[in-house]
Protein backbone atom coordinates (compact mmCIF):
# COMPACT_ATOMS: atom_id res chain seq x y z
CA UNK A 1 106.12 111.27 191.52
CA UNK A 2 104.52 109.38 188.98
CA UNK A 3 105.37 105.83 190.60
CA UNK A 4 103.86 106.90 193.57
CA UNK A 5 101.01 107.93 192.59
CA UNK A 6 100.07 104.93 190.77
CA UNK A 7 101.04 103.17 194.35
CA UNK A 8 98.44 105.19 195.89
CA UNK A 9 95.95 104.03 193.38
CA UNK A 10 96.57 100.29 193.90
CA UNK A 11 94.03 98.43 194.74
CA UNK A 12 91.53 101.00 194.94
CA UNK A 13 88.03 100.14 193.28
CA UNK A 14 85.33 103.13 192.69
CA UNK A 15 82.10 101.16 191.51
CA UNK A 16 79.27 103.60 189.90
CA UNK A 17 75.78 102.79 190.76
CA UNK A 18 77.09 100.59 193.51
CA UNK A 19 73.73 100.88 195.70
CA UNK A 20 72.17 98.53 193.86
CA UNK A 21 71.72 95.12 193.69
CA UNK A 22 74.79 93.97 191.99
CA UNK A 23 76.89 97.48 193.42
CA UNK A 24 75.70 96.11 196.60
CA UNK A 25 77.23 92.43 196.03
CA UNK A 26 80.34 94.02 194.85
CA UNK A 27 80.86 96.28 197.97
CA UNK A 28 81.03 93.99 199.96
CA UNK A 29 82.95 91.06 197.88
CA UNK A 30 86.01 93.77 197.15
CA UNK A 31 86.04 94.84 200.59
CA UNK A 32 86.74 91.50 201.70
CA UNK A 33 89.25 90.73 199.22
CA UNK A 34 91.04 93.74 200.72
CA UNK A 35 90.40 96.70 198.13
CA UNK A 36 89.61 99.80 199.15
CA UNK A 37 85.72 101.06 197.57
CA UNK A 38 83.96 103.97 196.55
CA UNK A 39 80.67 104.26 195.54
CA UNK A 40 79.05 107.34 193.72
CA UNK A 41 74.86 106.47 193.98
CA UNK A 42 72.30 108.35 194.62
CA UNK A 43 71.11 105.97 197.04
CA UNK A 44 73.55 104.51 199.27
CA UNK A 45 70.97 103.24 202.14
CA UNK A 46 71.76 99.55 201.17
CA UNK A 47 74.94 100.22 202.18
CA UNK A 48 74.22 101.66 205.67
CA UNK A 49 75.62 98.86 207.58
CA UNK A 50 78.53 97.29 205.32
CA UNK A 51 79.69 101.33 206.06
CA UNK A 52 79.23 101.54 209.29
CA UNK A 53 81.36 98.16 209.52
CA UNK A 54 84.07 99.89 206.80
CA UNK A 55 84.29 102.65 207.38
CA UNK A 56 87.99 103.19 206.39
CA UNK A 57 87.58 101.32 203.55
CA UNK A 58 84.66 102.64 202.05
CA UNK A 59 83.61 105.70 200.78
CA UNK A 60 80.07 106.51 199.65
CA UNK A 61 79.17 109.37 197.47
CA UNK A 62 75.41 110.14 197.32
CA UNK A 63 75.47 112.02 194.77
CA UNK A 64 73.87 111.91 190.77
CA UNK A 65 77.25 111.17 188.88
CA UNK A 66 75.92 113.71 186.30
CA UNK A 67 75.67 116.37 188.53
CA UNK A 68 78.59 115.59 190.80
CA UNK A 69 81.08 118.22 190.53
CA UNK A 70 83.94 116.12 192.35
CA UNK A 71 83.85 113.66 189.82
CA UNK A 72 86.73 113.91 187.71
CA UNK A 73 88.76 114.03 191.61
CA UNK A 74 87.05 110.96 192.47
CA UNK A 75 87.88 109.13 189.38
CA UNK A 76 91.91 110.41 189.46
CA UNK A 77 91.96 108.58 192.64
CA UNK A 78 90.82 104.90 191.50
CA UNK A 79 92.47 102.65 188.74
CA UNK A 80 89.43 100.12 188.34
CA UNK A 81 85.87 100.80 187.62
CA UNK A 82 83.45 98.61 187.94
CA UNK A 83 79.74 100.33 186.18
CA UNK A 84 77.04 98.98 187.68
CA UNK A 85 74.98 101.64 186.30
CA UNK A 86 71.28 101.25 184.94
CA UNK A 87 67.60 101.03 185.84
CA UNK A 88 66.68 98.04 188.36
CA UNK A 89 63.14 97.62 187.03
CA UNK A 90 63.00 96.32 183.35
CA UNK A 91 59.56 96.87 182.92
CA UNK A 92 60.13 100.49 183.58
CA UNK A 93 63.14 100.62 180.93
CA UNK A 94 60.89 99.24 178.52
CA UNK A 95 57.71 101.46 178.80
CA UNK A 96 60.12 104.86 179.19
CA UNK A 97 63.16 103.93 176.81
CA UNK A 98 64.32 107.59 177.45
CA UNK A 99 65.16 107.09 181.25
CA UNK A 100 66.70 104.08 180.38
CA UNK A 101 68.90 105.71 177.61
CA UNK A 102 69.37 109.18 179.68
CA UNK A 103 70.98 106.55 182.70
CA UNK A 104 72.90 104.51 180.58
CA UNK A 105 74.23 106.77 177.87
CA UNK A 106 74.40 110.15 179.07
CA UNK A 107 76.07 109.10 182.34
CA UNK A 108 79.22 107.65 180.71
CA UNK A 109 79.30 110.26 178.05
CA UNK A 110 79.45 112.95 181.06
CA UNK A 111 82.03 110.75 182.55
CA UNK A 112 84.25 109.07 179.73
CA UNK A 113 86.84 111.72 179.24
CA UNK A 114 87.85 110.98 182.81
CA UNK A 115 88.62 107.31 182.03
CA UNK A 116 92.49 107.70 181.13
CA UNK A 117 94.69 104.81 182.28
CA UNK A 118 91.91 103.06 183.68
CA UNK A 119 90.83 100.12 183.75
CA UNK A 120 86.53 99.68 182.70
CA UNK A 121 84.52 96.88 183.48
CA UNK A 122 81.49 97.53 182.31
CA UNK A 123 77.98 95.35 183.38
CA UNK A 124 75.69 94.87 179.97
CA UNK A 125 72.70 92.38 179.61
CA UNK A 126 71.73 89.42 177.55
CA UNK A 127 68.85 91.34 176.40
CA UNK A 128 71.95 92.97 174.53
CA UNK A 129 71.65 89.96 171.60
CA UNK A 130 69.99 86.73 170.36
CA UNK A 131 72.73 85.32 169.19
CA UNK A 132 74.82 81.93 170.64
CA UNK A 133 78.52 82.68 170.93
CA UNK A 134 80.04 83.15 174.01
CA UNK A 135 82.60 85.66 172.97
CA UNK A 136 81.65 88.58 170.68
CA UNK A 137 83.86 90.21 168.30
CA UNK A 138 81.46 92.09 166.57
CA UNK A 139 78.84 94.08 167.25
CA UNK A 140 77.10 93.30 163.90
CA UNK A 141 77.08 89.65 165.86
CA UNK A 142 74.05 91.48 168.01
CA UNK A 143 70.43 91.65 167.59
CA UNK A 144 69.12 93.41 170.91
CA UNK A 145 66.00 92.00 172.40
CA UNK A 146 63.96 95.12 173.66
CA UNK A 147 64.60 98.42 173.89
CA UNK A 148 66.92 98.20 177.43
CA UNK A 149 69.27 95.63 174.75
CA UNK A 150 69.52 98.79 172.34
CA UNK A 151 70.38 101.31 175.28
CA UNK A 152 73.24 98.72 176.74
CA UNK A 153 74.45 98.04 173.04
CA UNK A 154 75.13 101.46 172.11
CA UNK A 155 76.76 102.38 175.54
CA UNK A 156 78.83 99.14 174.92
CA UNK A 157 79.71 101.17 171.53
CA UNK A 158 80.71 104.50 172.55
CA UNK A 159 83.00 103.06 175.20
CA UNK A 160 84.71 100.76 172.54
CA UNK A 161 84.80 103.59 170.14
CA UNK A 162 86.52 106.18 173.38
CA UNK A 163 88.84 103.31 174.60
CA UNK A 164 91.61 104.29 172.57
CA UNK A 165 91.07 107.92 171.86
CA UNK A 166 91.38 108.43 176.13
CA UNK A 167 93.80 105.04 176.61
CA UNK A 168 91.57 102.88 178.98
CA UNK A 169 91.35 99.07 179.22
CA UNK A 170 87.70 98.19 178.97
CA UNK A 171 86.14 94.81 179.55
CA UNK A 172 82.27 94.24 178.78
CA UNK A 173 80.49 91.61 181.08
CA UNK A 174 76.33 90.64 179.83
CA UNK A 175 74.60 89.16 182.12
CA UNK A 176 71.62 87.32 181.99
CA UNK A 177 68.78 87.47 184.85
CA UNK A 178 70.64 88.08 188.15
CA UNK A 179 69.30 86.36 192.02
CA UNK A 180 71.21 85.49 194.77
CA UNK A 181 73.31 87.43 197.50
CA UNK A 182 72.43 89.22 200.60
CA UNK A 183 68.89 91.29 200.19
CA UNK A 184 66.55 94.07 201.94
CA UNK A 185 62.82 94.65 201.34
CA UNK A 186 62.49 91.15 199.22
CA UNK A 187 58.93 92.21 198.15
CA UNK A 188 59.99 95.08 196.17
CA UNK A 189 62.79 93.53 194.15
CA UNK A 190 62.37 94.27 190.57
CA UNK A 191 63.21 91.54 187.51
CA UNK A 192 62.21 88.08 186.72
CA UNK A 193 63.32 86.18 189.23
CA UNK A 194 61.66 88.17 192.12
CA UNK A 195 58.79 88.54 190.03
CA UNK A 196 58.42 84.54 190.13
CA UNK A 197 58.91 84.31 193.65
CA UNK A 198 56.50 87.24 194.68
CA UNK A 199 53.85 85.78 192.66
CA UNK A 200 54.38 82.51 194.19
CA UNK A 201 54.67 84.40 197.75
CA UNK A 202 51.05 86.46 197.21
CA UNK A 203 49.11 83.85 195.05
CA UNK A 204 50.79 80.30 195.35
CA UNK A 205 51.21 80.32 191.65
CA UNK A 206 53.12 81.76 188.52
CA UNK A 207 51.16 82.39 185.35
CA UNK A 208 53.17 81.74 181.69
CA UNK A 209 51.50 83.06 178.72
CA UNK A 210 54.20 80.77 176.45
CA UNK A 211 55.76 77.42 177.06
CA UNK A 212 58.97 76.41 176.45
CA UNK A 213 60.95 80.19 176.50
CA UNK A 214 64.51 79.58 177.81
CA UNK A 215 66.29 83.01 179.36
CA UNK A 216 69.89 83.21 180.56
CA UNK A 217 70.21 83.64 184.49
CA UNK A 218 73.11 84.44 186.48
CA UNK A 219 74.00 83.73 190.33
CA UNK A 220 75.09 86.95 191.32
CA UNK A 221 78.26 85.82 193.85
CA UNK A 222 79.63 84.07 190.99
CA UNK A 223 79.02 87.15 188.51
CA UNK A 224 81.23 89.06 191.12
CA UNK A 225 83.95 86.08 190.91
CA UNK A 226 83.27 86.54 187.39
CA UNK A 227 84.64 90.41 187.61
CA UNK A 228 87.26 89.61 190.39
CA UNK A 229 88.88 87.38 187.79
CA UNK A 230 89.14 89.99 184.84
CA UNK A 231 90.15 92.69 186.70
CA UNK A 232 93.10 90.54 188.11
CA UNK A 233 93.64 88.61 184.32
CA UNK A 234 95.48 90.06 181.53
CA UNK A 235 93.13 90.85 178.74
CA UNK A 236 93.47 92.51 175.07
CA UNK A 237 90.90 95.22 175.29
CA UNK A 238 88.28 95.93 174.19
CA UNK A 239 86.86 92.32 175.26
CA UNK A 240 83.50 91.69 175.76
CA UNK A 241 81.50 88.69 177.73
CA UNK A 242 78.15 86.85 177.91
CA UNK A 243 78.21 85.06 181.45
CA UNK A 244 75.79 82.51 180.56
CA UNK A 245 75.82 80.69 183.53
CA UNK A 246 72.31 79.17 182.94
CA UNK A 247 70.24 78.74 179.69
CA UNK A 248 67.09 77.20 180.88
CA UNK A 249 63.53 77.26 179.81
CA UNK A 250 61.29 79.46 182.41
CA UNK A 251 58.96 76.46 183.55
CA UNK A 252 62.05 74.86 184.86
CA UNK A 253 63.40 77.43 187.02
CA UNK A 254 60.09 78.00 188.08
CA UNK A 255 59.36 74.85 189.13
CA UNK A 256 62.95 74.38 190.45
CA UNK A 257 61.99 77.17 192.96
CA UNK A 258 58.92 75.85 193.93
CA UNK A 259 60.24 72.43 194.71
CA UNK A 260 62.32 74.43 197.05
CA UNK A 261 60.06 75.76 198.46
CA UNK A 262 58.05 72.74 198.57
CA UNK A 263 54.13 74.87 197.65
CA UNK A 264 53.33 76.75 194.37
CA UNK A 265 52.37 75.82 190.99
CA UNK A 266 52.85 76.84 187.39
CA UNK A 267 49.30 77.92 185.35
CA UNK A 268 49.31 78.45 181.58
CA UNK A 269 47.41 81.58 180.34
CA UNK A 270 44.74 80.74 177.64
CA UNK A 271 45.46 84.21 176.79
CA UNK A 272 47.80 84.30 173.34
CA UNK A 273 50.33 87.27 173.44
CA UNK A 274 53.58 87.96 171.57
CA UNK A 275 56.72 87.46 173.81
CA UNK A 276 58.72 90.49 174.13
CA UNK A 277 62.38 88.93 173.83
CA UNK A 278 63.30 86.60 171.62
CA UNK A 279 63.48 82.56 172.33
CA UNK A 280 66.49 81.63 173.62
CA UNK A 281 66.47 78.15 172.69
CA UNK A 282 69.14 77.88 170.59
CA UNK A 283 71.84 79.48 172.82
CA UNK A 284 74.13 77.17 174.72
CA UNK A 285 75.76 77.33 177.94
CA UNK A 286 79.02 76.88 175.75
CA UNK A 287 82.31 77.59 177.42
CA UNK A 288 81.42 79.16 180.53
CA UNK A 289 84.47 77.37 182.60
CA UNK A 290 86.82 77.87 179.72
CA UNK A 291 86.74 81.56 179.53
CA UNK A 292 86.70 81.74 183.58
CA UNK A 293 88.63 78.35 184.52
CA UNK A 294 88.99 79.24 188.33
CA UNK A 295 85.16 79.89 188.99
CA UNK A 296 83.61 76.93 190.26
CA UNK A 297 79.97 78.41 189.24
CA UNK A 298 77.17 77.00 191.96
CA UNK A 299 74.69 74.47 190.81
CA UNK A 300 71.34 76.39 190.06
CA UNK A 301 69.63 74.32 192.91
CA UNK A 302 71.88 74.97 195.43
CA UNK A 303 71.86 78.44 194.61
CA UNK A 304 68.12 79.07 194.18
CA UNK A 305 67.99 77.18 197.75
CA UNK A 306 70.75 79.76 199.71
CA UNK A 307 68.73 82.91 198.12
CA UNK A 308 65.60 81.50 199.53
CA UNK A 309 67.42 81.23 203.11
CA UNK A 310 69.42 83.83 202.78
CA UNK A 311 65.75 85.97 202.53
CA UNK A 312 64.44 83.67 205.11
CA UNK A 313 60.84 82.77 202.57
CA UNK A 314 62.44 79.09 203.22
């Protein structure tokens, strides 16, 4: 009984918070690579049409996971989970800290005890730390960078501390500022990299109140490859990951986009303000193809260009 039940289980993915932009990405990666998907969101209109295409592949829960009575029975069913939980607008996280903490914490403390025998991977930030290494052994290594950093640190914690008290295999992804992959209502995107474009969209230009600040940023197709590859590697859990994919200064990818898009410029404020994350600048792109050797990550141009397309703004 117990062999076939794990049988059942096989290849079947349940991905929390998977209407949004990464979820989305995911959906539609793992249902191509043949897995069978759930998602448990409490919107699921983004994936209207990958459903309607799926539709005995995927099943959508539209439901608050707190407040979702058949949770525990939708769990049981899935080996692999993929959390994709947390607010889409930074900003927001930032100004209310304790709708950022009530998503992030509370939801896998309501939800952890279920987590037996699984395996976890779980989707963090770079505004987790400041520091340079790649890999992280400990979490006195961290110094989080606003208040959405402290939120994703000490979920990272409690999942590390549960891991072996309820026997699941977690792994801890961070990544930095995420674009790329198929998109609806462009315009209303939240984070930095939509925030550039729009602004270059309404007013032909990007203000910078500082030059010179470098931020991580992630293609988001390769992030998936990025999970594909440690769900199917064998690990020693806990592990944790920065994908730092690219560490550039903001001026450049700014002006990378707008030579894509061939109109735009970059304006300095005269206006002096304090940065609210820490400078980058000393964090390298380090061994990025050494911890995942079979993702061929897409050069930054290339995949600045296919988002713009892919959106049709180029």
């Amino acid at each position: 009984m117990i062999m076939k039940s794990q049988n059942k289980m096989q290849n079947k993915i349940l991905i929390l918070g998977g209407g949004g932009f990464l979820g989305k990405e995911a959906v539609s990666f793992f249902l191509k690579k043949k897995y069978k998907v759930s998602v448990i969101d409490k919107n699921v209109k983004s994936l209207k049409k990958i459903y309607n295409n799926n539709k005995n592949k995927l099943n959508l829960y539209r439901q608050d996971i707190i407040y979702f009575k058949n949770i525990k029975r939708v769990i049981d069913r899935h080996n692999i989970i993929i959390n994709c939980v947390g607010l889409n607008d930074h900003a927001l996280g930032i100004n209310k800290p304790e709708l950022d903490a009530k998503l992030n914490i509370s939801t896998i403390l309501h939800i952890i005890k279920f987590f037996n025998n699984k395996k976890i991977i779980h989707i963090g930030t770079t505004h987790q730390y400041s520091g340079y290494m790649n890999k992280l052994r400990r979490f006195n290594e961290t110094l989080a960078t606003d208040v959405q950093g402290i939120s994703k640190n000490a979920v990272e914690n409690y999942l590390v501390f549960f891991a072996k008290k309820y026997k699941f295999k977690l792994i801890c992804l961070r990544l930095g500022n995420g674009f790329g992959g198929f998109e609806n209502n462009f315009l209303n995107k939240k984070g930095l990299v939509y925030e550039i474009i729009n602004n270059l969209l309404k007013s032909k230009k990007f203000i910078l109140y500082k030059k010179n600040i470098k931020k991580n940023f992630c293609y988001i197709p390769d992030a998936i490859k990025a999970i594909n590859f440690l769900i199917n590697k064998k690990i020693k859990t806990p592990a944790i990951y920065n994908f730092i994919q690219y560490n550039i200064t903001v001026d450049n990818f700014v002006k990378k986009i707008i030579n894509i898009m061939k109109f735009g410029k970059v304006t300095y404020s005269k206006k002096i303000i304090n940065p609210t994350n820490f400078d980058f600048s000393q964090m390298h792109k380090g061994n990025f193809y050494k911890i995942f050797p079979n993702i061929h990550g897409e050069n930054i141009d290339i995949a600045i260009e296919k988002t713009l397309k892919l959106n049709k703004i180029i």
